[in-house]
C-alpha atoms as a PDB file:
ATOM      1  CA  UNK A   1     -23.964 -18.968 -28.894  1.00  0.00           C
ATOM      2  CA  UNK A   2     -23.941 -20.449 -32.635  1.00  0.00           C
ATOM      3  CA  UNK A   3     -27.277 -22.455 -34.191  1.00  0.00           C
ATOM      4  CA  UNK A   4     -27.210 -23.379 -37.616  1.00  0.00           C
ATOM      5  CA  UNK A   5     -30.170 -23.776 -39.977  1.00  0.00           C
ATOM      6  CA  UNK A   6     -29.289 -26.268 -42.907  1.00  0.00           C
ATOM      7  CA  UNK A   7     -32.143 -26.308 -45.622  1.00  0.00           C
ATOM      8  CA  UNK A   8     -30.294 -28.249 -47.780  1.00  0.00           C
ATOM      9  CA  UNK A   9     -29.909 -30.968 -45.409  1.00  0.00           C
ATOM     10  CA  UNK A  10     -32.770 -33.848 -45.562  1.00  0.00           C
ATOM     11  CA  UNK A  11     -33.728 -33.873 -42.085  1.00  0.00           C
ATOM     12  CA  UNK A  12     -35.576 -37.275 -42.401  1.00  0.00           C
ATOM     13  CA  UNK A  13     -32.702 -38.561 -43.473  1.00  0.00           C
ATOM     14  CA  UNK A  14     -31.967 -41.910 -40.566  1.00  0.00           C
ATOM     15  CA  UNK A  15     -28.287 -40.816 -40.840  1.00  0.00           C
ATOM     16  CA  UNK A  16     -29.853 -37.474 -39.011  1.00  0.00           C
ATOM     17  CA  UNK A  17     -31.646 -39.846 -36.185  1.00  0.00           C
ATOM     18  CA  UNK A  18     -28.242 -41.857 -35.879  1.00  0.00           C
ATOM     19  CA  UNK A  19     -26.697 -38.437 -35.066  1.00  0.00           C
ATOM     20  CA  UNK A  20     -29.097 -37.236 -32.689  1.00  0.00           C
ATOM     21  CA  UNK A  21     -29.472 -40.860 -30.593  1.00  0.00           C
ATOM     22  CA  UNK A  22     -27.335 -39.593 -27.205  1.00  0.00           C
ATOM     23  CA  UNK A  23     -30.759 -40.104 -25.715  1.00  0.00           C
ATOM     24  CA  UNK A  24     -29.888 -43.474 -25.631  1.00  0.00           C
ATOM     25  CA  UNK A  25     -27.206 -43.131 -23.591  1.00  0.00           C
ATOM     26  CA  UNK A  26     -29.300 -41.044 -20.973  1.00  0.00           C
ATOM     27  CA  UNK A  27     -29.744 -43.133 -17.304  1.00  0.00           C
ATOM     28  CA  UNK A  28     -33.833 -42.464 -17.317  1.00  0.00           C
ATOM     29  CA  UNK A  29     -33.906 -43.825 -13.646  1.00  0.00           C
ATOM     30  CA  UNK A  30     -32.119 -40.193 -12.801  1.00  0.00           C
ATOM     31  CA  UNK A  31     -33.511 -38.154 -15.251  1.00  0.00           C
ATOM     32  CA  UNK A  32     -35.864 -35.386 -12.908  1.00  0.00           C
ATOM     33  CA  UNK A  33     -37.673 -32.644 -14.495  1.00  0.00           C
ATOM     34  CA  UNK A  34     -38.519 -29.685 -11.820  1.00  0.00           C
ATOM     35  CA  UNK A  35     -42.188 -28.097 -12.253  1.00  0.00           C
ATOM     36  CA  UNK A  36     -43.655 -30.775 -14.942  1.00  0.00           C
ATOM     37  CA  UNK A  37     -47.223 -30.222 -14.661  1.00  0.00           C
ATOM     38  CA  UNK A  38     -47.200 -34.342 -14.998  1.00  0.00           C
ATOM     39  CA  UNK A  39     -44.952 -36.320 -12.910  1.00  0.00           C
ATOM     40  CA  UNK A  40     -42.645 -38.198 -15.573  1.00  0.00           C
ATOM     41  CA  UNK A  41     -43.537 -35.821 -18.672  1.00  0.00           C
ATOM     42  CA  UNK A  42     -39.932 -34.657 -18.916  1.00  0.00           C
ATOM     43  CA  UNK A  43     -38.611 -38.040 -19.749  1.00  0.00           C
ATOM     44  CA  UNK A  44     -40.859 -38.429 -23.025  1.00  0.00           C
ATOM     45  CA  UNK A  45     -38.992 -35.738 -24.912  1.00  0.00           C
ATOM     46  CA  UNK A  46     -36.284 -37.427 -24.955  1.00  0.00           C
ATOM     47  CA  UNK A  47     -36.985 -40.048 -28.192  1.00  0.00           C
ATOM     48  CA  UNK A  48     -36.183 -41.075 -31.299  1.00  0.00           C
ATOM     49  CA  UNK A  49     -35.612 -38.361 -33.888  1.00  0.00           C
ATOM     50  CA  UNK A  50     -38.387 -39.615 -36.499  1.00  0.00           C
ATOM     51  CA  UNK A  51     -40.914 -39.510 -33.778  1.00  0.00           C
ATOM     52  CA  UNK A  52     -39.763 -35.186 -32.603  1.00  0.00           C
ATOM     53  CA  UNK A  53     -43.131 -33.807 -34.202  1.00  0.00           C
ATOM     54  CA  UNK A  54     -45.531 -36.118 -32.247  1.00  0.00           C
ATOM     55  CA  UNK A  55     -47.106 -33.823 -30.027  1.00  0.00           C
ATOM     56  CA  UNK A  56     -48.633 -36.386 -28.229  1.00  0.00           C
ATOM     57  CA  UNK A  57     -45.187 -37.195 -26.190  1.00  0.00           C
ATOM     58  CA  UNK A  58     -44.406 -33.430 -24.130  1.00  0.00           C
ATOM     59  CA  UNK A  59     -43.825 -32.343 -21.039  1.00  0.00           C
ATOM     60  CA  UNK A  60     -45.909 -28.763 -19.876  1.00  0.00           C
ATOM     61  CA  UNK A  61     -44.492 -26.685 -16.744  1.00  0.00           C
ATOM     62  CA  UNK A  62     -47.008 -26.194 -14.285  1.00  0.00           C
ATOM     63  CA  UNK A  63     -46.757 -23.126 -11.746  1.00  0.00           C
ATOM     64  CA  UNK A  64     -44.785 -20.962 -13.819  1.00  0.00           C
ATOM     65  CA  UNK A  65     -42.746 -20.996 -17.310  1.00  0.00           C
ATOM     66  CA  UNK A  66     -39.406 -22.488 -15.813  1.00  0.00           C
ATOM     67  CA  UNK A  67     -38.437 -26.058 -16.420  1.00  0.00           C
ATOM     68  CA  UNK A  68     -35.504 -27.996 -15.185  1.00  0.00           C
ATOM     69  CA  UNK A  69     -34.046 -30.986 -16.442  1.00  0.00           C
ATOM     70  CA  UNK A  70     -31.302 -32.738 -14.822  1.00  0.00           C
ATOM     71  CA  UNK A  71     -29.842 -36.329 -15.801  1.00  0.00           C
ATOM     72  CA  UNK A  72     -26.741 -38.133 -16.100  1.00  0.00           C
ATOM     73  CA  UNK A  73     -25.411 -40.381 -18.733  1.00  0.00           C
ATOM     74  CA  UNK A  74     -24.417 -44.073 -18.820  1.00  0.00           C
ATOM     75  CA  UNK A  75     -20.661 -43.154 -19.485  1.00  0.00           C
ATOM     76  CA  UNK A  76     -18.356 -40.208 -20.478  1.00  0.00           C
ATOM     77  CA  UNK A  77     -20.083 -37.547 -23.556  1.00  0.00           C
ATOM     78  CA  UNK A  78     -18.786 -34.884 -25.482  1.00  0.00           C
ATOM     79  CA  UNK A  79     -22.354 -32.842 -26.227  1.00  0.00           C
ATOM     80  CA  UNK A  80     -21.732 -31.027 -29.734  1.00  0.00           C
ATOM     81  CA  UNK A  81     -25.380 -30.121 -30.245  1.00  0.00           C
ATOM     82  CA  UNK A  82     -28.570 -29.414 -28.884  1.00  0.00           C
ATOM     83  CA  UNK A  83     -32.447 -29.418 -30.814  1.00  0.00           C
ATOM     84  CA  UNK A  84     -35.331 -27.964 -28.924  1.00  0.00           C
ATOM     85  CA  UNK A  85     -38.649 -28.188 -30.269  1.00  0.00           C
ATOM     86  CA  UNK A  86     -41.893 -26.664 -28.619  1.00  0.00           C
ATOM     87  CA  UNK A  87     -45.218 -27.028 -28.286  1.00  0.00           C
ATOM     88  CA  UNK A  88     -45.938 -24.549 -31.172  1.00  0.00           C
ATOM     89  CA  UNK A  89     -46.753 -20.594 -29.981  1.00  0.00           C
ATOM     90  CA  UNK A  90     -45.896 -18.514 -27.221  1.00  0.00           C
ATOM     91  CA  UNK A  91     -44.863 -21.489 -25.182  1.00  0.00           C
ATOM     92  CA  UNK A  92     -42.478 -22.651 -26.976  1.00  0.00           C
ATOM     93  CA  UNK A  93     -39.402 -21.940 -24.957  1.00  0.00           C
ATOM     94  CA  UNK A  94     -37.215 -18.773 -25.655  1.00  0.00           C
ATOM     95  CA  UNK A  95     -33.969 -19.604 -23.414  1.00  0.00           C
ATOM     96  CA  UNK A  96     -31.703 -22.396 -22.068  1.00  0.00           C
ATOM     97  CA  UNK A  97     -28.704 -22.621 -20.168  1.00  0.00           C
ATOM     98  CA  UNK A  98     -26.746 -25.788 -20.023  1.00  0.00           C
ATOM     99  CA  UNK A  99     -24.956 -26.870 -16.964  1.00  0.00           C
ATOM    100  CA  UNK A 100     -22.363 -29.715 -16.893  1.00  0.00           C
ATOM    101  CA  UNK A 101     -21.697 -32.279 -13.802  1.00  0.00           C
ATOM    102  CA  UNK A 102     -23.795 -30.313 -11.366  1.00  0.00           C
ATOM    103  CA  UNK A 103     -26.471 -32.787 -11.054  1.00  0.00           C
ATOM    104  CA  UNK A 104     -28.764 -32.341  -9.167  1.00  0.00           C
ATOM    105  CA  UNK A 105     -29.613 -28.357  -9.518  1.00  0.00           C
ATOM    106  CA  UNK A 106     -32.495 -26.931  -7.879  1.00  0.00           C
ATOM    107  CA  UNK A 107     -34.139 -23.692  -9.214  1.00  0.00           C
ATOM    108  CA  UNK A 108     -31.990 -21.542  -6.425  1.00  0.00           C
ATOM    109  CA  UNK A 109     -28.892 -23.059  -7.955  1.00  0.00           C
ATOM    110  CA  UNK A 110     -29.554 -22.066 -11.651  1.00  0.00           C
ATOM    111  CA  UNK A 111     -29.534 -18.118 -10.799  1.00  0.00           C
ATOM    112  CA  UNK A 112     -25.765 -18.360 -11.923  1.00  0.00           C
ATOM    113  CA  UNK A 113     -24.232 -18.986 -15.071  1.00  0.00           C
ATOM    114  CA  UNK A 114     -23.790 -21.903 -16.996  1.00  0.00           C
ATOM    115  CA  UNK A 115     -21.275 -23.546 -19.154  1.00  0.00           C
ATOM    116  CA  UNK A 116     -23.818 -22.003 -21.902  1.00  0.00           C
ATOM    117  CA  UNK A 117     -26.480 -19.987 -22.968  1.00  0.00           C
ATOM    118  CA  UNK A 118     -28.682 -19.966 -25.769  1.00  0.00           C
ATOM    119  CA  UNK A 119     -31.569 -17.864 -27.225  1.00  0.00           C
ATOM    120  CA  UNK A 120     -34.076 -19.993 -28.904  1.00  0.00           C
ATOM    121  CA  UNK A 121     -36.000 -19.710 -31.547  1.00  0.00           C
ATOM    122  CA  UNK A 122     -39.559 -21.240 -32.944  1.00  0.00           C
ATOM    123  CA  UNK A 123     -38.521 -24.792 -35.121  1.00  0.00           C
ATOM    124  CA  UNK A 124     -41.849 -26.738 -35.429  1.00  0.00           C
ATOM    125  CA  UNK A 125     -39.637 -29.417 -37.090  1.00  0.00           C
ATOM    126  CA  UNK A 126     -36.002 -29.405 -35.681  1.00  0.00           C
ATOM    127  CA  UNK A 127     -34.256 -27.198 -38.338  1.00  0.00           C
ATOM    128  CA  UNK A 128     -32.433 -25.207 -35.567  1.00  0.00           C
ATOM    129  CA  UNK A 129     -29.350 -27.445 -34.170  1.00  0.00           C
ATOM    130  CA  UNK A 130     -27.830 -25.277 -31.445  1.00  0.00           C
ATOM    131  CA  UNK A 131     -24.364 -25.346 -31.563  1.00  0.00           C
ATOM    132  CA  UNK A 132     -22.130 -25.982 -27.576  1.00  0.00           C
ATOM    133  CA  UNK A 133     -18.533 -24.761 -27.513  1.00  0.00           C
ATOM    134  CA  UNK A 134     -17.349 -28.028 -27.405  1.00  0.00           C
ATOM    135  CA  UNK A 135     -14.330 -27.704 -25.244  1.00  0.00           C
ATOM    136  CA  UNK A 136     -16.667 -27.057 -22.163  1.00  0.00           C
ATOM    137  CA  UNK A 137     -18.263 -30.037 -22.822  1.00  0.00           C
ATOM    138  CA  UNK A 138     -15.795 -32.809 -22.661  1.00  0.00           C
ATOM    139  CA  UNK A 139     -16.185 -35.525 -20.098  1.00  0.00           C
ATOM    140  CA  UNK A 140     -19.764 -34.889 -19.322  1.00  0.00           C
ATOM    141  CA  UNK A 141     -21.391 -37.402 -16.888  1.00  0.00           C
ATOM    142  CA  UNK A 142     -24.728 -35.410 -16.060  1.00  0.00           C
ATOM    143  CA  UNK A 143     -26.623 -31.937 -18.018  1.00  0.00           C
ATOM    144  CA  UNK A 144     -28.775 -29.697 -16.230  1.00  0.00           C
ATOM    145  CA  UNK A 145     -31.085 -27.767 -19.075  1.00  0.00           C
ATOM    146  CA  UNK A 146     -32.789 -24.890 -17.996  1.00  0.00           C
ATOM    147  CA  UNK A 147     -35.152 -23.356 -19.155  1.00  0.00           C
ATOM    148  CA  UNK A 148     -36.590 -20.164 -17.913  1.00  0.00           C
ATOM    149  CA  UNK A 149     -38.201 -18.123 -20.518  1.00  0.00           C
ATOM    150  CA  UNK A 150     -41.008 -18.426 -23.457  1.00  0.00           C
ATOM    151  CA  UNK A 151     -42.398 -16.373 -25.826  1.00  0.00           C
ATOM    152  CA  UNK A 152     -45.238 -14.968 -23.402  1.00  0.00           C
ATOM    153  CA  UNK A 153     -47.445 -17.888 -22.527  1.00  0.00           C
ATOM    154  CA  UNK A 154     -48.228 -18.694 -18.922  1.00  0.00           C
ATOM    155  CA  UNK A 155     -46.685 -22.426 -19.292  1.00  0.00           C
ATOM    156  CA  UNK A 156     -43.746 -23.974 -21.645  1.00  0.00           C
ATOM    157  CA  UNK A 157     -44.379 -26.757 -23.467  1.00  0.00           C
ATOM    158  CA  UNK A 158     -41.501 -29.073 -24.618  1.00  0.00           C
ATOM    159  CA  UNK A 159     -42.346 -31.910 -27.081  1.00  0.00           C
ATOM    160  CA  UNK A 160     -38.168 -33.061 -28.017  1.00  0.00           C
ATOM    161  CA  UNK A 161     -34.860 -32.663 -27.058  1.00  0.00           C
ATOM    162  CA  UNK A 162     -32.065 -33.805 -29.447  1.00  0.00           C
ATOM    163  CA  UNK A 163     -28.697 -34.078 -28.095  1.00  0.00           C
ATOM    164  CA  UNK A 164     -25.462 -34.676 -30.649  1.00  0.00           C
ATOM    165  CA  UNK A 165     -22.200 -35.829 -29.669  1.00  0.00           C
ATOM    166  CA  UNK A 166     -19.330 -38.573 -29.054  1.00  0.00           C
ATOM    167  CA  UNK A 167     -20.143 -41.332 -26.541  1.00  0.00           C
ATOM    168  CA  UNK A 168     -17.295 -42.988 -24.640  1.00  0.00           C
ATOM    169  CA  UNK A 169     -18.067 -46.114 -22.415  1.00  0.00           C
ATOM    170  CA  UNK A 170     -15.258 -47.203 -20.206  1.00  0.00           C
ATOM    171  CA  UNK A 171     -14.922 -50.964 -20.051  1.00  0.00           C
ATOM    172  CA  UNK A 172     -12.373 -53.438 -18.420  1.00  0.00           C
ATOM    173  CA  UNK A 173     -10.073 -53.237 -21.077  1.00  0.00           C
ATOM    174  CA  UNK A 174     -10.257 -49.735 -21.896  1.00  0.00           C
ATOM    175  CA  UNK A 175     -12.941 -47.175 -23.348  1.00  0.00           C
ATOM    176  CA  UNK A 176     -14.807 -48.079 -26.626  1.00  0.00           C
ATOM    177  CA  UNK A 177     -16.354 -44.515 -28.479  1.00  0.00           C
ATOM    178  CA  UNK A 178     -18.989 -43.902 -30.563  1.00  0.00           C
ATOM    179  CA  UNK A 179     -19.706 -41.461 -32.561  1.00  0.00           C
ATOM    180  CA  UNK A 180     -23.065 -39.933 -32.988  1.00  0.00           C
ATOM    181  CA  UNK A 181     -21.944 -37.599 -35.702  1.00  0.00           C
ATOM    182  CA  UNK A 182     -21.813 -38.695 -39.522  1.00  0.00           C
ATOM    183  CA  UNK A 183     -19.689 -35.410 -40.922  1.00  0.00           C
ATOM    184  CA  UNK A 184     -17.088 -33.611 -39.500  1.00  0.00           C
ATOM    185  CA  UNK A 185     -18.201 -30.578 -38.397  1.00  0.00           C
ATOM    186  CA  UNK A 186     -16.009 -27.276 -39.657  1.00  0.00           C
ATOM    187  CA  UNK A 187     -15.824 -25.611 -36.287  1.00  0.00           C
ATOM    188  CA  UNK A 188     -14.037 -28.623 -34.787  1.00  0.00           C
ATOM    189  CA  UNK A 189     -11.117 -28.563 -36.562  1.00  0.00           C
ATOM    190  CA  UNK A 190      -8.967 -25.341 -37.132  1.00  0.00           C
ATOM    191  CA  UNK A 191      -9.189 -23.952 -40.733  1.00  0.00           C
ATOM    192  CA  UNK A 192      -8.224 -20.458 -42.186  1.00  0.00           C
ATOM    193  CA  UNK A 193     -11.431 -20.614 -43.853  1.00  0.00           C
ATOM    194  CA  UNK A 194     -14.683 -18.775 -42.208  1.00  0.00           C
ATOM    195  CA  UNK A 195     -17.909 -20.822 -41.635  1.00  0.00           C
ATOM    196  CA  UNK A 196     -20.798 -18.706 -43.425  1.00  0.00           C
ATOM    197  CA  UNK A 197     -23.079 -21.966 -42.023  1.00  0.00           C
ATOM    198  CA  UNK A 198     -23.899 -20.570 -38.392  1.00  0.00           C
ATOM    199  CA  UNK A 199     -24.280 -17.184 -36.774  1.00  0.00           C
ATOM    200  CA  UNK A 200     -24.460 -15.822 -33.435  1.00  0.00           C
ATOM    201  CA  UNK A 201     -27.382 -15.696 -31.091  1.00  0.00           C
ATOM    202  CA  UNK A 202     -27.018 -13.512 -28.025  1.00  0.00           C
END
């Protein structure tokens, strides 16, 4: 599970919300989040990237840590990356597995594993992009994201989740993509080269 941590990038950049605007793509009418402490919290993390750090827009869990988000898109995405950002503290959450076109999952259904895992880490201000092994995540109508652990706290608190990828929309006369990526990304293409720019969480 790869996340990479670019300081050099400018992260206010609007090339960086252009990548990160698959929310737009997201059908709201069948997003669910499982154990939001208020009914239709989980929706508002989903937003534009220059608006991640308002804390005002969150969703909190309510009996226990665990949150689960399922929704499907409006066409066909290949998910390349994923931001979390927390509430700040021990709830930020500490772990979230991804499931693919298994919507919708219920809490007994997430025991398993899914198409990925990642450990998470504190980013107050989206730094951390976590990295999906892209060939598992081609043709993707619907995500599950689960997340089950924190840092400690009795609750987890979500305030964003960024999503990058390719968008593909299948009209009558064929499919028209978009992509919400403005470089190439090294790990996408096969090079004899290593990439220093990410490292292994497991």
């Amino acid at each position: 599970m790869a996340c990479c941590k670019d300081e050099a990038h400018d992260h206010d950049d609007p090339e960086r919300g252009r990548e990160f605007s698959l929310y737009t793509k997201i059908d709201f009418q069948s997003l669910t989040c499982l154990n939001e402490s208020r009914e239709g919290a989980g929706a508002l993390v989903f937003k534009p990237w220059d608006m991640r750090k308002d804390q005002t827009m969150f969703v909190e869990s309510d009996a226990d840590e665990e949150l689960l988000f399922n929704f499907s898109f409006s066409g066909s995405v290949k998910l390349k990356g994923i931001i979390v950002i927390g509430g700040g503290g021990d709830s930020d959450p500490s772990h979230l597995k991804v499931f693919k076109n298994s919507v919708p999952l219920t809490f007994d259904d997430v025991q398993r594993h899914g198409e990925q895992e990642f450990d998470l880490q504190h980013d107050k201000d989206g730094l951390m992009e976590y990295q999906t092994r892209v060939a598992r995540f081609n043709n993707c109508e619907s995500l599950s994201l689960y997340f089950d652990k924190n840092f400690g706290a009795d609750e987890t608190k979500i305030c964003y989740i960024g999503l990058r990828g390719d968008f593909s929309e299948v009209q009558k006369r064929g499919a028209v993509i978009c992509t919400y990526e403005s470089v190439a990304q090294l790990k996408d293409h096969k090079t004899g080269a290593k990439d220093y720019s990410t490292h292994g969480i497991s």
